[in-house]
Each structure stands twice: as structure tokens, then as C-alpha cells.
N, C-alpha and C. Protein backbone atom coordinates (compact mmCIF):
# COMPACT_ATOMS: atom_id res chain seq x y z
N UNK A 1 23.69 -42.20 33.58
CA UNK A 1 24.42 -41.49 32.54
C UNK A 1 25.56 -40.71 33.20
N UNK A 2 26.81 -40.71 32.84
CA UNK A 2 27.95 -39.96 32.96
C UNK A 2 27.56 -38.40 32.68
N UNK A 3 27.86 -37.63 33.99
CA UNK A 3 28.32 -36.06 33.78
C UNK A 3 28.86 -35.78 32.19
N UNK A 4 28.48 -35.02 31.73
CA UNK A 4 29.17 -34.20 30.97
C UNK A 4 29.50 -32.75 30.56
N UNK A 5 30.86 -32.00 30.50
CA UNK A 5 31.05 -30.64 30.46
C UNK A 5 30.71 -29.76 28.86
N UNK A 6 29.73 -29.21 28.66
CA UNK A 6 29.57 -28.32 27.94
C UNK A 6 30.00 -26.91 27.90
N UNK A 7 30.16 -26.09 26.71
CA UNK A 7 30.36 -25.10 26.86
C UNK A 7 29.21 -24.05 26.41
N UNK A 8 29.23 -22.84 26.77
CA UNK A 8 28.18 -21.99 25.67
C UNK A 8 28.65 -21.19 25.61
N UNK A 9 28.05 -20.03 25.07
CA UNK A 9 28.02 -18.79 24.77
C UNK A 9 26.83 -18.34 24.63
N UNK A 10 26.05 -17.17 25.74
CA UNK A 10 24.72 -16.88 26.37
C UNK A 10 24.90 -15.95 24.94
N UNK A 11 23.81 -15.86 24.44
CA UNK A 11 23.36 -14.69 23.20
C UNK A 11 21.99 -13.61 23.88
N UNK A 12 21.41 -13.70 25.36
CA UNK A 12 20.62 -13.56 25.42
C UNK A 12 21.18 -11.83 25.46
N UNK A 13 22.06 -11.46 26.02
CA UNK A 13 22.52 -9.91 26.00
C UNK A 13 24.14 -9.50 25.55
N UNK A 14 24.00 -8.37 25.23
CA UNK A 14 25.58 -8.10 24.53
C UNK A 14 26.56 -8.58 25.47
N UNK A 15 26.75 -8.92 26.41
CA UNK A 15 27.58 -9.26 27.52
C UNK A 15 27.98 -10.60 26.97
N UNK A 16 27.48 -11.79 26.61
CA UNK A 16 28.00 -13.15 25.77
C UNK A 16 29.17 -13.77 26.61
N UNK A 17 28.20 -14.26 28.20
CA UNK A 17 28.76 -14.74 29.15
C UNK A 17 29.36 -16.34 28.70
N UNK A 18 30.58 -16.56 29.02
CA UNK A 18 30.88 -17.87 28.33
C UNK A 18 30.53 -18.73 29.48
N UNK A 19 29.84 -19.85 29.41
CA UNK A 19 28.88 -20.53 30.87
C UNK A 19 29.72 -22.03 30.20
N UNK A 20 30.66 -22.94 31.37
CA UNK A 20 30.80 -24.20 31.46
C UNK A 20 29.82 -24.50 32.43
N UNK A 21 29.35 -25.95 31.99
CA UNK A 21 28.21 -26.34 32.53
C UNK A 21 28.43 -28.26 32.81
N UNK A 22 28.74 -28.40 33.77
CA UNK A 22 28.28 -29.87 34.50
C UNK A 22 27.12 -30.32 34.07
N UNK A 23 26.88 -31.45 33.11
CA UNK A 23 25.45 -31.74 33.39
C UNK A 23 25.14 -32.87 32.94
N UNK A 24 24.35 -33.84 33.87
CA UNK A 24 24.52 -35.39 33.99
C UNK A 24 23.74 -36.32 33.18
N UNK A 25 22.51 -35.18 32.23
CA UNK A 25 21.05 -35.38 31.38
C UNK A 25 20.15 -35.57 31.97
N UNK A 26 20.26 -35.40 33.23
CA UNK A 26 19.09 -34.50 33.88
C UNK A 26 19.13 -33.55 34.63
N UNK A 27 20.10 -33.09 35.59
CA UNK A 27 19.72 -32.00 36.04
C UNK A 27 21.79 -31.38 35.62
N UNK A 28 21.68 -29.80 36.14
CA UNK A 28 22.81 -29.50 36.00
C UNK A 28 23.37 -29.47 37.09
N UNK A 29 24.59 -30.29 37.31
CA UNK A 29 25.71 -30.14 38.81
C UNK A 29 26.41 -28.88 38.89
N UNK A 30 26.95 -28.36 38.07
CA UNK A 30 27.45 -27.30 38.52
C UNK A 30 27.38 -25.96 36.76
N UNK A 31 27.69 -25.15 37.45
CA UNK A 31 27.43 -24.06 36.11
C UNK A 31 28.52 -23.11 36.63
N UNK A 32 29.18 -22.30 35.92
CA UNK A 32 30.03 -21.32 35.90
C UNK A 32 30.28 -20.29 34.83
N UNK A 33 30.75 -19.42 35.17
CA UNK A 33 30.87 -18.28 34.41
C UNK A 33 28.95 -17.31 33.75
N UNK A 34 28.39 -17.77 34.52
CA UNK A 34 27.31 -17.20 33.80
C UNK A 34 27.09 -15.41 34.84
N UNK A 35 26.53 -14.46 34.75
CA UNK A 35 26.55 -13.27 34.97
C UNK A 35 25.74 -12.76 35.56
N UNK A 36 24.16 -13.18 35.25
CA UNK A 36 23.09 -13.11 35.56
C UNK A 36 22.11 -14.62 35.42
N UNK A 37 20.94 -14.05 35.88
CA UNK A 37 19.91 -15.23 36.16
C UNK A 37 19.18 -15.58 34.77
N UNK A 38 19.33 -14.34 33.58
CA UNK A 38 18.96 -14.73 32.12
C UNK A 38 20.09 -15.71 31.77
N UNK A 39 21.18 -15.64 31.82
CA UNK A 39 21.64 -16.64 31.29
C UNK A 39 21.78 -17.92 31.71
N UNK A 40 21.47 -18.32 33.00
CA UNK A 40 21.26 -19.34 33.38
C UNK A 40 20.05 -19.85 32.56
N UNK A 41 18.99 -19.77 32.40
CA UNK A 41 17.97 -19.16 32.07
C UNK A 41 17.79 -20.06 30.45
N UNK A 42 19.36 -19.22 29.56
CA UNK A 42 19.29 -19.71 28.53
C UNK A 42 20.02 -21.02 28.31
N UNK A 43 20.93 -21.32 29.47
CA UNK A 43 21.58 -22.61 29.32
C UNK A 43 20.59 -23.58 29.44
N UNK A 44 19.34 -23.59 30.67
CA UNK A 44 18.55 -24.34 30.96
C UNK A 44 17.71 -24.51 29.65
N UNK A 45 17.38 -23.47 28.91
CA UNK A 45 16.43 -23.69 27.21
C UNK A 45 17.43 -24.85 26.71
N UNK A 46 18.53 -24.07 26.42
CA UNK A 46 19.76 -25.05 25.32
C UNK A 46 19.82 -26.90 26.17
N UNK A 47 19.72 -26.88 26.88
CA UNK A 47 20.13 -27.84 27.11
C UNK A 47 18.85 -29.18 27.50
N UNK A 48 17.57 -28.25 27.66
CA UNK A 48 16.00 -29.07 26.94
C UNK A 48 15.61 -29.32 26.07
N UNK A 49 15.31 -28.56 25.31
CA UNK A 49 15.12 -28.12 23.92
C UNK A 49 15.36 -26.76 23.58
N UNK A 50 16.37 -26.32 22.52
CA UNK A 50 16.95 -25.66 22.01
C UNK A 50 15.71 -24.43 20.96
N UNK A 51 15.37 -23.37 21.12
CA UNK A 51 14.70 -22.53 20.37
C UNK A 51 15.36 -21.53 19.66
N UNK A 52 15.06 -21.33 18.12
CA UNK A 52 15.41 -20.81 17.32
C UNK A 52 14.71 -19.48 16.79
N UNK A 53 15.02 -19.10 15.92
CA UNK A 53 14.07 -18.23 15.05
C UNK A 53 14.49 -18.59 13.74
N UNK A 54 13.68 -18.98 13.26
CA UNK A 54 14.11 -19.99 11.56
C UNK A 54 14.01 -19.02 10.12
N UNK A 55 14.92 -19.29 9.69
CA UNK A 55 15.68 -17.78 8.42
C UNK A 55 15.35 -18.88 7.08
N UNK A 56 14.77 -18.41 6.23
CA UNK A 56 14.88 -19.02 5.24
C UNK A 56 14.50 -18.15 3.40
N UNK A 57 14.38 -18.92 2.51
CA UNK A 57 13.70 -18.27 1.89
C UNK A 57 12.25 -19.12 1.35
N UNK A 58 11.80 -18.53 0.27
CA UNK A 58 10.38 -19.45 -0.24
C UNK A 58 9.97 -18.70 -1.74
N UNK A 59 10.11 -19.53 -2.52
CA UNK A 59 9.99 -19.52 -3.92
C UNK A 59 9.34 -18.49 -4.48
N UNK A 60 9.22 -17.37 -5.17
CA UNK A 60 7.92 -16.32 -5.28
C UNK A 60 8.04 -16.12 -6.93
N UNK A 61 6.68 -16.30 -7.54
CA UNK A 61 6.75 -15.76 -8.94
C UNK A 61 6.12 -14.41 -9.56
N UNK A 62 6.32 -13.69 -10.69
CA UNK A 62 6.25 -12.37 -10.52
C UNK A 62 6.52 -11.95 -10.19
N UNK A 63 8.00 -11.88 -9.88
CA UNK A 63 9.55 -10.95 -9.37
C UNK A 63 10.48 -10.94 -9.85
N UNK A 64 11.26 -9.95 -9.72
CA UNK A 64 12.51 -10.24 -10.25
C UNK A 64 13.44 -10.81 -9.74
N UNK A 65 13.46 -11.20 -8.37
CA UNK A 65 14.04 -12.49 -7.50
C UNK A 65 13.35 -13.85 -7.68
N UNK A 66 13.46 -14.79 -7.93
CA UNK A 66 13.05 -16.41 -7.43
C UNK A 66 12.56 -16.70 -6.39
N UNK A 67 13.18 -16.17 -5.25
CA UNK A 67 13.05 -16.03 -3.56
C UNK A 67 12.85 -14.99 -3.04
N UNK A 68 11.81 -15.19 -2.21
CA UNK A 68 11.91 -13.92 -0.93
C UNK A 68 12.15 -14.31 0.51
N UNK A 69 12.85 -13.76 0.59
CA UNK A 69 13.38 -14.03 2.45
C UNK A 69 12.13 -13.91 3.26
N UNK A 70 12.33 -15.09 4.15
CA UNK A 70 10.97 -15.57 5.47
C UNK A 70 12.06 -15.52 6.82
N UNK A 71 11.43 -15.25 8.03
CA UNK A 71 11.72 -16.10 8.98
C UNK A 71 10.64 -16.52 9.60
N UNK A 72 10.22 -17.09 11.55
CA UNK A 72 9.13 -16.92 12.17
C UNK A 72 9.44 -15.77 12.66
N UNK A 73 7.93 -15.33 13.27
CA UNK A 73 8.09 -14.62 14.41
C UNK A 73 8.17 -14.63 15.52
N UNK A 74 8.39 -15.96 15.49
CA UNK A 74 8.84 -16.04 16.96
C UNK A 74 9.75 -17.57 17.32
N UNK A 75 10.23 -17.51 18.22
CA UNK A 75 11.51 -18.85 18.27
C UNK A 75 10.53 -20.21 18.31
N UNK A 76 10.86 -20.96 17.82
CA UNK A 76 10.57 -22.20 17.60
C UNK A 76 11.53 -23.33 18.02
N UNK A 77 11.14 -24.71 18.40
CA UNK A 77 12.03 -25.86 18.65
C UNK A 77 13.03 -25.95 17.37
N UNK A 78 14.23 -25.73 18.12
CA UNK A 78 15.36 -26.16 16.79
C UNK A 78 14.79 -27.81 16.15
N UNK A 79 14.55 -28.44 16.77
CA UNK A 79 14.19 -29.96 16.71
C UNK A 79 13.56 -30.00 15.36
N UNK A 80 12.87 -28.84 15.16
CA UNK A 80 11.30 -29.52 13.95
C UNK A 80 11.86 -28.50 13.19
N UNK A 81 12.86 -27.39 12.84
CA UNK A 81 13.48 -27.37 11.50
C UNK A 81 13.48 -27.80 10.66
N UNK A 82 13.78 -29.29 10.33
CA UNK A 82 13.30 -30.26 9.11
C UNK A 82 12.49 -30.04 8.45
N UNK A 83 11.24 -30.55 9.30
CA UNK A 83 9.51 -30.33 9.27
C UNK A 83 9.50 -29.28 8.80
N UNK A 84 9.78 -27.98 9.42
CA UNK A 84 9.47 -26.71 9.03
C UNK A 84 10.15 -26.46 7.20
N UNK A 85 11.07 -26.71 7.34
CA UNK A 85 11.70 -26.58 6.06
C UNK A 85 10.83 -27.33 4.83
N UNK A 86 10.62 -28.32 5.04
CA UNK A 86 9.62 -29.34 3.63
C UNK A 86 8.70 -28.96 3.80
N UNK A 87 8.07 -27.75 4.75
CA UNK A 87 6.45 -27.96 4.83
C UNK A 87 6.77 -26.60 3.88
N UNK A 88 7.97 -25.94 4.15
CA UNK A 88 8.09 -24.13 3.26
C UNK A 88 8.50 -24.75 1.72
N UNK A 89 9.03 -25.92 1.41
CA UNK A 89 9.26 -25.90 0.56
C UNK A 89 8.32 -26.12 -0.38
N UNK A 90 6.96 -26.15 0.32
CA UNK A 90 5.56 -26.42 -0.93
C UNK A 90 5.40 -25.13 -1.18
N UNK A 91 5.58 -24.54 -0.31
CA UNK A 91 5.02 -22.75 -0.63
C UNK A 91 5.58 -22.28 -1.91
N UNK A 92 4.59 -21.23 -3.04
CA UNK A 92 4.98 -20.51 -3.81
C UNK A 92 3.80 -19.43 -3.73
N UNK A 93 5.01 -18.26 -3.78
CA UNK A 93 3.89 -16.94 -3.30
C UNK A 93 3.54 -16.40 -4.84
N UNK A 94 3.00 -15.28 -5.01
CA UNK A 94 2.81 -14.74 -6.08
C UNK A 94 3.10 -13.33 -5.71
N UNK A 95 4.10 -12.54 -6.49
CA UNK A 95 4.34 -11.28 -6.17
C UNK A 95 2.67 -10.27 -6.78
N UNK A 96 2.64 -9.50 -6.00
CA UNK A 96 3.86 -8.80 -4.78
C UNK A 96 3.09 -9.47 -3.45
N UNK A 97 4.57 -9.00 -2.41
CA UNK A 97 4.35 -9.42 -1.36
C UNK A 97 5.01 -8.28 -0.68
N UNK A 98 4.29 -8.12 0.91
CA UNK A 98 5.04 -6.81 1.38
C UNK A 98 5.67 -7.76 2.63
N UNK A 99 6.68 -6.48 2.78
CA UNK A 99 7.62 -6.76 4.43
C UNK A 99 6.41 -7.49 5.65
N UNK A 100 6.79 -7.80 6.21
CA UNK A 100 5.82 -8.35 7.37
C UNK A 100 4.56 -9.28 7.01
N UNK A 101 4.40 -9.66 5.54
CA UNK A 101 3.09 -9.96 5.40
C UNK A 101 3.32 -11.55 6.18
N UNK A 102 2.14 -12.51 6.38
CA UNK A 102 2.19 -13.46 6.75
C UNK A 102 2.24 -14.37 5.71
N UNK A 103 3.07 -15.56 5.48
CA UNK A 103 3.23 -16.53 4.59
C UNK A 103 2.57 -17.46 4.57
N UNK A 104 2.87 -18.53 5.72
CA UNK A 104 2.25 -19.34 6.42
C UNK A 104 2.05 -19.61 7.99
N UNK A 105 0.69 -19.14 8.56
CA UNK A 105 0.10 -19.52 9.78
C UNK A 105 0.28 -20.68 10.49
N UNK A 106 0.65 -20.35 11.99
CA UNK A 106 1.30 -21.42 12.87
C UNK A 106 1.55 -22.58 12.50
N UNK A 107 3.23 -22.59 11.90
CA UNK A 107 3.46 -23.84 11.51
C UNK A 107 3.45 -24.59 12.05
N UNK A 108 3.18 -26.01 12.02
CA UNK A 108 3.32 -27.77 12.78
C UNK A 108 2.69 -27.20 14.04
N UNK A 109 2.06 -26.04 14.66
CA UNK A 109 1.30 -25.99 15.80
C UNK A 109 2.32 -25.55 16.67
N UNK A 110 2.90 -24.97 16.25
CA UNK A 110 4.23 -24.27 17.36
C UNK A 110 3.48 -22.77 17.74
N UNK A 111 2.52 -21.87 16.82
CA UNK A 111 1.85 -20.58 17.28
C UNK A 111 2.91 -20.04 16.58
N UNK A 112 4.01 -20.18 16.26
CA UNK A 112 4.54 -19.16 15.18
C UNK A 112 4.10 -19.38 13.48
N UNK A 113 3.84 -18.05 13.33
CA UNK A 113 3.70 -17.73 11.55
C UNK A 113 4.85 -17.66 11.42
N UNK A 114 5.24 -17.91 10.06
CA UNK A 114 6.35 -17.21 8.45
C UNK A 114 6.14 -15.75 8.02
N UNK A 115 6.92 -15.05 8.55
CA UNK A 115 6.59 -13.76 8.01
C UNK A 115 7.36 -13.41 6.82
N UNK A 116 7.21 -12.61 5.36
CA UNK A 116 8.22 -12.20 4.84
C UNK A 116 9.16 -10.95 5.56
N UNK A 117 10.48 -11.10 5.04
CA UNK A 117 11.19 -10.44 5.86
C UNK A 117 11.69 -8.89 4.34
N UNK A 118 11.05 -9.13 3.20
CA UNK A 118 11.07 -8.07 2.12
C UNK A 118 9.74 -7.81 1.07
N UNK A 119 9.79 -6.69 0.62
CA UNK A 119 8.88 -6.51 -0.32
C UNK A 119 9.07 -6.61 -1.63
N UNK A 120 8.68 -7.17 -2.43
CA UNK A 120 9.00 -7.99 -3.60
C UNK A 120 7.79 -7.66 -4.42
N UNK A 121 8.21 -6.28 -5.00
CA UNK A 121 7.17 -6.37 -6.29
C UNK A 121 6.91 -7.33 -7.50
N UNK A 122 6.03 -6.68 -7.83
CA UNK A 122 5.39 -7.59 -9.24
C UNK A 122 6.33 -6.71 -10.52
N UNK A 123 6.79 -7.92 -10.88
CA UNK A 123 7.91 -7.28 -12.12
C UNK A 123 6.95 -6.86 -13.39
């Protein structure tokens, strides 16, 4: 496989080191501009498999919203987004629901829950 030059932008600290990166699809030839050893760190995630923290909402009845905002709690493979998304889209909660409660338990086996991210009384 042919080298190829990527660019990023490290999110891991306010600093948002801009890192060009050599890299051949398997290992990386050369890297630049990165600041510290976290952002190397995060180029090496991005460029394996990519982890997220997944924002969504999920249907709730007995509210005066339709939706209540979810994310995980913790980063997950960007990859299974999809998955994650059709598996939330069966969910319907029943108000009320509080901030932090749990939605749905370790989705697709990743160890992250759905937490709600609001409290959504019963209208």
C-alpha cells in the first residue's frame, strides 16, 4: 500500500496540536507537529479505530418533549454507530426520567451504557 499524508487536529487538550502524519496502513513513517506524547497517542486511536462518545436522542412519552437527549458514558468505536443508532431507535422511555439515569446497558458489548443527558418530567 502507498504512504499516505493525513491531517488532524489532537482534541485531547486545549492546545489542538495540528499533527501531519505519514502513514503507509500499517505503521506511521513520520508524524509532525504533535506537542506531547497524548497526542501522538490520539493519532495512533484515529488512525486504528476511531472512538467516540455517541450524542443522540430517544423517543420518551409522558413529556412535554418527544425526545430526551442520551449519550454513552464512555467513548465507543466510531465504526458501530449504525448498530448503536437502530438498536436506540427501539427504545421508548416513559417519563419521568432523571439526568444520569441509565437507558440502555452496555450496548453491542462495548461496556458502555446510554445515559440520559436531562430530566424530563411527567407532563
Amino acid at each position: 500500500m502507498a504512504a499516505e499524508k493525513k491531517h488532524f487536529v489532537c482534541v485531547v487538550c486545549p492546545i489542538g496540536c495540528e499533527i501531519d502524519v505519514v502513514y503507509d496502513g500499517s505503521e506511521i513513517i513520520s508524524m509532525e507537529g504533535n506537542k506531547c506524547e497524548k497526542s501522538e497517542e490520539f493519532v495512533r486511536q484515529e488512525l486504528i479505530g476511531p472512538m467516540r462518545i455517541l450524542t443522540t436522542t430517544v423517543r420518551i412519552q409522558g413529556s412535554r418533549l418527544p425526545v430526551i437527549p442520551v449519550r454513552t458514558d464512555k467513548s465507543v468505536p466510531k465504526r458501530l454507530f449504525p448498530r448503536m443508532m437502530k438498536q436506540l431507535r427501539r427504545i421508548k422511555l416513559q417519563a419521568p426520567v432523571n439526568m444520569l439515569d441509565v437507558v440502555a446497558r452496555d450496548v453491542l458489548h462495548t461496556g458502555a451504557n446510554i445515559i440520559a443527558t436531562r430530566t424530563m418530567l411527567r407532563e
